[in-house]
N, C-alpha and C. Protein backbone atom coordinates (compact mmCIF):
# COMPACT_ATOMS: atom_id res chain seq x y z
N UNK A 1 87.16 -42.31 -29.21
CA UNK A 1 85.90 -42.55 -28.54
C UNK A 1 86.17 -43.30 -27.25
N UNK A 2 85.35 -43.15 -26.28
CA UNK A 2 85.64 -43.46 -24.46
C UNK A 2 84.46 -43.59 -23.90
N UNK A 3 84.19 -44.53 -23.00
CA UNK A 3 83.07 -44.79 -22.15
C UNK A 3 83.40 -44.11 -21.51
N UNK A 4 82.81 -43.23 -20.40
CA UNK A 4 82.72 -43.31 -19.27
C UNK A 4 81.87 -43.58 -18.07
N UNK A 5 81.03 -44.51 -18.03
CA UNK A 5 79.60 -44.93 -17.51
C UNK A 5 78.66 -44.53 -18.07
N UNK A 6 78.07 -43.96 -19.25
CA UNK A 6 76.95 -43.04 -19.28
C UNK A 6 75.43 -44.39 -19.75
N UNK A 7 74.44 -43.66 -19.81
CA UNK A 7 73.23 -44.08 -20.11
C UNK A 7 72.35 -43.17 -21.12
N UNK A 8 71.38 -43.81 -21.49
CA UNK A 8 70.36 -43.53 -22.05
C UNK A 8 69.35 -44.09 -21.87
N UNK A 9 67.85 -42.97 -21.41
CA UNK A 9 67.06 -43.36 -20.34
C UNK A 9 65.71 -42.94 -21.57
N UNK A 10 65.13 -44.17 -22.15
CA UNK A 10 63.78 -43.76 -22.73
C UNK A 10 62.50 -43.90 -21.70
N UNK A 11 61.68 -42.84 -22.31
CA UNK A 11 60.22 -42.57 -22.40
C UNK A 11 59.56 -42.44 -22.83
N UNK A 12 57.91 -42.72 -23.07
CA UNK A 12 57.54 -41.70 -23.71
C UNK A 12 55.98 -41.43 -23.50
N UNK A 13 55.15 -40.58 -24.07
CA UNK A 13 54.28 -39.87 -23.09
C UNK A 13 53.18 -39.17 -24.57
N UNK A 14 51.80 -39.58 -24.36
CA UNK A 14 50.84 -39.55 -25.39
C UNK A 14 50.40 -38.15 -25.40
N UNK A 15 51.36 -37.09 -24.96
CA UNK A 15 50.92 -35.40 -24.87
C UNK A 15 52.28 -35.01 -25.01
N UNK A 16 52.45 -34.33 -26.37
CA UNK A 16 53.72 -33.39 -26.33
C UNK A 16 53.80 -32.43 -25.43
N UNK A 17 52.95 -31.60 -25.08
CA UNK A 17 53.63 -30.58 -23.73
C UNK A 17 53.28 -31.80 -22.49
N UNK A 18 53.18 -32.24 -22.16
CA UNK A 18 54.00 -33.34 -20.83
C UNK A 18 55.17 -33.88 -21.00
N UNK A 19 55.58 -34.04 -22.83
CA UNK A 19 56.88 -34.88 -22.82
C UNK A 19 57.43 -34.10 -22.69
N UNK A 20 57.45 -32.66 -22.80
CA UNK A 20 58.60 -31.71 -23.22
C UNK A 20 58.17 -31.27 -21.63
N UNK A 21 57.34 -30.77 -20.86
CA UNK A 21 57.17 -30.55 -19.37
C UNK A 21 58.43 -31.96 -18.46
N UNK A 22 58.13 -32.89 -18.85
CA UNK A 22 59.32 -33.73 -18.32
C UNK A 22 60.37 -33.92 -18.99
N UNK A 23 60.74 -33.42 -19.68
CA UNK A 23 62.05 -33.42 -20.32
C UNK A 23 62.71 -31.99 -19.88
N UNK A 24 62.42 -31.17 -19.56
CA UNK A 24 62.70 -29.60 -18.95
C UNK A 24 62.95 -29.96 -17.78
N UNK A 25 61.96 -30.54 -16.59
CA UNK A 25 62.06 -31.18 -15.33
C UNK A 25 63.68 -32.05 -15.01
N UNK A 26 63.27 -32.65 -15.42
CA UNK A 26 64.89 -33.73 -15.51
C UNK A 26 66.31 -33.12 -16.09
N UNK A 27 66.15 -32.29 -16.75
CA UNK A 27 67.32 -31.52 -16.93
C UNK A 27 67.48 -30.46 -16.26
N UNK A 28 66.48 -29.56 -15.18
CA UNK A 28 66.08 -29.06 -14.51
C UNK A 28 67.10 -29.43 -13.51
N UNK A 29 67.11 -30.72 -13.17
CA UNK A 29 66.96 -31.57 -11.43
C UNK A 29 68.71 -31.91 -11.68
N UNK A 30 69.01 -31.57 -13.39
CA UNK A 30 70.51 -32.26 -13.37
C UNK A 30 70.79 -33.25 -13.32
N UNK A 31 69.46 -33.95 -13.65
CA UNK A 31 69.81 -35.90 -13.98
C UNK A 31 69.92 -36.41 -15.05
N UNK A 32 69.42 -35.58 -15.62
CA UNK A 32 70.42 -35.62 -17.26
C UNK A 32 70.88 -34.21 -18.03
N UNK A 33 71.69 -34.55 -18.86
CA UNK A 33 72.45 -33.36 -19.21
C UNK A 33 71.18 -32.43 -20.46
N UNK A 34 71.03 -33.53 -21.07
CA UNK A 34 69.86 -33.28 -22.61
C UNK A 34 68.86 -33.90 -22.17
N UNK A 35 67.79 -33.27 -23.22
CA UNK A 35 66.47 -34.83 -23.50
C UNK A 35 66.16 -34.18 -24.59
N UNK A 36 65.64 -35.09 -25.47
CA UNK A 36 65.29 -35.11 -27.56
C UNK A 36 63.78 -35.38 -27.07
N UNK A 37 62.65 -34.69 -27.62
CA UNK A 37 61.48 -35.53 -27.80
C UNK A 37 61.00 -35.26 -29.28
N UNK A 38 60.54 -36.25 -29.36
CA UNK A 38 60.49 -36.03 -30.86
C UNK A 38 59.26 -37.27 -30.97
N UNK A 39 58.19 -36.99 -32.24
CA UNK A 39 56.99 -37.92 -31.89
C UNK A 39 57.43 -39.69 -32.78
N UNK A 40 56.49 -40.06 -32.34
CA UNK A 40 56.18 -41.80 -32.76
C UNK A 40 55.08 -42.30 -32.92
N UNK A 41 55.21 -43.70 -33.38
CA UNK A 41 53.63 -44.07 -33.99
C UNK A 41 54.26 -45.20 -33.15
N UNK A 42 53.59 -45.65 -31.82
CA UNK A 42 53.46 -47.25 -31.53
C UNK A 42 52.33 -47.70 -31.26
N UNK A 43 53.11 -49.06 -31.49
CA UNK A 43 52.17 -50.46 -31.86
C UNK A 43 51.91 -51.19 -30.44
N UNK A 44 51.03 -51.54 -29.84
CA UNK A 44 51.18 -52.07 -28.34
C UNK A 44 50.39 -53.23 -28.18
N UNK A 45 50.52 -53.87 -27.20
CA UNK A 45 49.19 -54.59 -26.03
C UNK A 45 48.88 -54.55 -25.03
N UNK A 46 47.57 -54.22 -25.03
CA UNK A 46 47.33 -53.21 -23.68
C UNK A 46 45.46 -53.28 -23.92
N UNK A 47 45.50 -54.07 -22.51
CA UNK A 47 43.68 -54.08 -21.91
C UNK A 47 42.90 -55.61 -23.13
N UNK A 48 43.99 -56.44 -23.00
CA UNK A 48 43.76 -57.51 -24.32
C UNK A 48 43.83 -57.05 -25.39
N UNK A 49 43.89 -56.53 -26.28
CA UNK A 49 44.09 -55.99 -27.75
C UNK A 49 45.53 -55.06 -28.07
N UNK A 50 45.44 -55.24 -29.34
CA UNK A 50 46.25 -54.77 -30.30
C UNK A 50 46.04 -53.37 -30.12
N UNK A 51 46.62 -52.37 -29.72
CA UNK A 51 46.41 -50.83 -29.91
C UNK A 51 47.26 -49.76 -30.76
N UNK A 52 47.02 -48.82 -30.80
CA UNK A 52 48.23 -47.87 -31.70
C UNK A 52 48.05 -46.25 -31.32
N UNK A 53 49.03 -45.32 -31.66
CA UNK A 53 48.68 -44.55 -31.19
C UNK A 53 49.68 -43.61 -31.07
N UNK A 54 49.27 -42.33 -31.45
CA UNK A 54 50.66 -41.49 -31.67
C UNK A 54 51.15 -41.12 -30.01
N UNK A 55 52.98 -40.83 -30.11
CA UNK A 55 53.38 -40.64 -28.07
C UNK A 55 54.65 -39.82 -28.65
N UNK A 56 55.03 -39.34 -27.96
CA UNK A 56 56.30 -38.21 -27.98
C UNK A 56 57.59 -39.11 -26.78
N UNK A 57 58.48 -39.68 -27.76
CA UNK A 57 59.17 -40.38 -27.25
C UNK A 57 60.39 -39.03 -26.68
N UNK A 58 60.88 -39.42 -25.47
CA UNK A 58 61.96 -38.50 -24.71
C UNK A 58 63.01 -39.51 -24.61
N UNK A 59 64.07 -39.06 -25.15
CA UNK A 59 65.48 -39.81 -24.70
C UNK A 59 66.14 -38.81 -23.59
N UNK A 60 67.04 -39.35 -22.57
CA UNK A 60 67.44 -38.74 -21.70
C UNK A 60 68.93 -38.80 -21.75
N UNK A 61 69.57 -38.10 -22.05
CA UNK A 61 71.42 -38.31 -21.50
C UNK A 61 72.11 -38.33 -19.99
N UNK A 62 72.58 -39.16 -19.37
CA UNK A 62 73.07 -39.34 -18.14
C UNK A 62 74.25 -40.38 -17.53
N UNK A 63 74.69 -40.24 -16.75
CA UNK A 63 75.60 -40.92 -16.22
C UNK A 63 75.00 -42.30 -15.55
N UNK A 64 75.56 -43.16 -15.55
CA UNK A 64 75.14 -44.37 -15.32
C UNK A 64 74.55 -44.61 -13.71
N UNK A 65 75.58 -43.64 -13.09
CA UNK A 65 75.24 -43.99 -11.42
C UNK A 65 74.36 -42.89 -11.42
N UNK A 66 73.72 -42.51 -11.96
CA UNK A 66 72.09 -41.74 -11.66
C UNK A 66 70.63 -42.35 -12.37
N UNK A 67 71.15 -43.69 -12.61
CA UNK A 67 69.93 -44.67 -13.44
C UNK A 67 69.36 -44.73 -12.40
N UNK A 68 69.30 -44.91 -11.07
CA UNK A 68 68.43 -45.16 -10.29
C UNK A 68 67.51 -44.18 -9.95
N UNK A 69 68.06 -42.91 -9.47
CA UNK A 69 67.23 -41.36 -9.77
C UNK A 69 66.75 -40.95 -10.46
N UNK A 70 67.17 -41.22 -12.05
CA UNK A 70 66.68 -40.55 -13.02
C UNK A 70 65.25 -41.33 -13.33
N UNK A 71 65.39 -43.00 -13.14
CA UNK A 71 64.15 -43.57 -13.67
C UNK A 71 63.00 -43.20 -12.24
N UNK A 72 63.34 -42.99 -11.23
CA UNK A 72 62.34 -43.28 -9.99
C UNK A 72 61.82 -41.77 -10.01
N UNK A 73 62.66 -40.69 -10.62
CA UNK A 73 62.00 -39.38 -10.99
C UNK A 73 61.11 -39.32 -12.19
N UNK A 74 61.33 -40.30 -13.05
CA UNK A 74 60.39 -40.08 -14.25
C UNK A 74 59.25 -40.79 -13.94
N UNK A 75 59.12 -42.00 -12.99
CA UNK A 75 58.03 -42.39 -12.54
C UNK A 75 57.55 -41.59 -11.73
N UNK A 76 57.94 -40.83 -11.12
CA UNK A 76 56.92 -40.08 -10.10
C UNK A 76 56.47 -39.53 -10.95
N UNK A 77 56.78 -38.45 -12.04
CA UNK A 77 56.50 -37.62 -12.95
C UNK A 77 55.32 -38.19 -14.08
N UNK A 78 55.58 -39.31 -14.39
CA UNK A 78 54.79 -39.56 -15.08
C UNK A 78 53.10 -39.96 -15.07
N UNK A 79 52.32 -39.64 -16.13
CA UNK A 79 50.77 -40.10 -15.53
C UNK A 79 50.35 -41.72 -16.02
N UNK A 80 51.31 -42.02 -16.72
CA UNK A 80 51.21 -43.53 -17.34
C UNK A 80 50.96 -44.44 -15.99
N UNK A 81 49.91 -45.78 -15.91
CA UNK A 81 49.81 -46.58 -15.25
C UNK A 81 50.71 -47.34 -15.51
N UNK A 82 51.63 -47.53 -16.52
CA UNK A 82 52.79 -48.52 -16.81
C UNK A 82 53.77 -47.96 -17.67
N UNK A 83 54.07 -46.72 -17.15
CA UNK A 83 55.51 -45.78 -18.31
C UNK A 83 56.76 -46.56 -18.73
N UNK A 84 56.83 -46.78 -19.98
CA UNK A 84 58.00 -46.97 -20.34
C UNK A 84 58.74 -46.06 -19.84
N UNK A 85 59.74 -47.22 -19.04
CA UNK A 85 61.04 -46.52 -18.85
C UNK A 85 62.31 -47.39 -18.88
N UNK A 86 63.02 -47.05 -20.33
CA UNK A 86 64.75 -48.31 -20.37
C UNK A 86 65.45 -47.86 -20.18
N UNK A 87 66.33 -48.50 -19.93
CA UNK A 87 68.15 -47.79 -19.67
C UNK A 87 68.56 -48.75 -20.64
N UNK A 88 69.42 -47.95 -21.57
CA UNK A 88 70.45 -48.48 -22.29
C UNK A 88 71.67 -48.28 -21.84
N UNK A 89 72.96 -48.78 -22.10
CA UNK A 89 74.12 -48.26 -21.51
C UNK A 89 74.77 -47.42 -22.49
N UNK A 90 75.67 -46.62 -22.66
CA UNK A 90 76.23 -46.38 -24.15
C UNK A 90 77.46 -47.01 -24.01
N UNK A 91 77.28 -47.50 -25.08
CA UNK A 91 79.11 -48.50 -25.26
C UNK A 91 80.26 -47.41 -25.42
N UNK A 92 79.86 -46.78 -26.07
CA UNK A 92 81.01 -45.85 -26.82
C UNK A 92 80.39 -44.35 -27.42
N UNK A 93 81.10 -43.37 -27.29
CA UNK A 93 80.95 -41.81 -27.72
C UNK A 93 82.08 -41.30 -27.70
N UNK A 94 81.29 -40.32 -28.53
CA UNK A 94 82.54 -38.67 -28.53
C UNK A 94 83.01 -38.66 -27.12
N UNK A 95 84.45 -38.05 -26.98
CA UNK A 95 84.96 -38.07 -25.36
C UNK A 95 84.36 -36.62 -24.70
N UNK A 96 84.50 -35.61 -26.25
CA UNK A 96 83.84 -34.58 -25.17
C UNK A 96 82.54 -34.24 -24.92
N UNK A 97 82.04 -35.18 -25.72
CA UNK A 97 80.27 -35.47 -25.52
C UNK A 97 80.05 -36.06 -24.05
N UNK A 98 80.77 -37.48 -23.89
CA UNK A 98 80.49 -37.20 -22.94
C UNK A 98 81.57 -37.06 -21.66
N UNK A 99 82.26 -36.37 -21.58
CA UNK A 99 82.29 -35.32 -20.96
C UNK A 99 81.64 -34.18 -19.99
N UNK A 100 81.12 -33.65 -20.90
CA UNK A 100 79.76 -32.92 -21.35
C UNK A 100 78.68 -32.71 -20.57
N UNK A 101 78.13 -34.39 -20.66
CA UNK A 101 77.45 -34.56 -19.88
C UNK A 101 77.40 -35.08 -18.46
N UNK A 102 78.74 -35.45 -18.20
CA UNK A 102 79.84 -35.32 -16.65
C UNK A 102 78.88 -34.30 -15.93
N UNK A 103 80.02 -33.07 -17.08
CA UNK A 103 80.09 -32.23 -16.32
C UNK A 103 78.69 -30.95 -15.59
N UNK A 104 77.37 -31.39 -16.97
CA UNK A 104 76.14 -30.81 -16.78
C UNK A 104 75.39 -32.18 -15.62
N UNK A 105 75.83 -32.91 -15.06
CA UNK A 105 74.61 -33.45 -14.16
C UNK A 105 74.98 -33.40 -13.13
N UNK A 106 74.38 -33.60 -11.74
CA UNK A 106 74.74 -33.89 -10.77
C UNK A 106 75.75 -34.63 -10.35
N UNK A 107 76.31 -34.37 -8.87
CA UNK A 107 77.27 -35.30 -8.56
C UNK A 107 76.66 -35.85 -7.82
């Protein structure tokens, strides 16, 4: 197992065809190699209160030196007044995973 800069870029978005419309987009653009959406139940605070509410969380696969593109594209993209958007780093993976995803994103 080998770093090689990569990331992981969450989102997520209260309409499955928008999460999956931006998850096509971004792999589209080659700023990330994959994206998973898959649904969730969160718990929030938001407008003073306690809220909840089903959202279609998108993980993104990418290289580290495109965290800046990849998140400033999902904000344009997105209709959220306050979109989650994190970067995790990945410590460690498969080498030809990522690889992989080297070799599917932009340079």
């Amino acid at each position: 197992m080998t770093n090689h800069g990569h990331i992981m870029v969450t989102t997520t978005h209260d309409d499955e065809a928008k999460a999956r419309e931006l998850a096509a987009a971004v792999v589209r653009e080659r700023l990330a190699a994959c994206a998973q959406v898959y649904p969730i139940e969160s718990v929030y605070w938001w407008d003073g209160e306690v809220q909840s509410g089903k959202e279609w969380r998108v993980d993104f696969k990418s290289r580290a030196e495109l965290g800046d593109r990849l998140t400033a594209f999902i904000g344009e993209q997105h209709s959220y007044d306050t979109p989650e958007i994190i970067v995790v780093p990945v410590v460690s993976g498969g080498a030809s995973y990522l690889e992989w995803i080297d070799a599917e994103t932009v340079s």
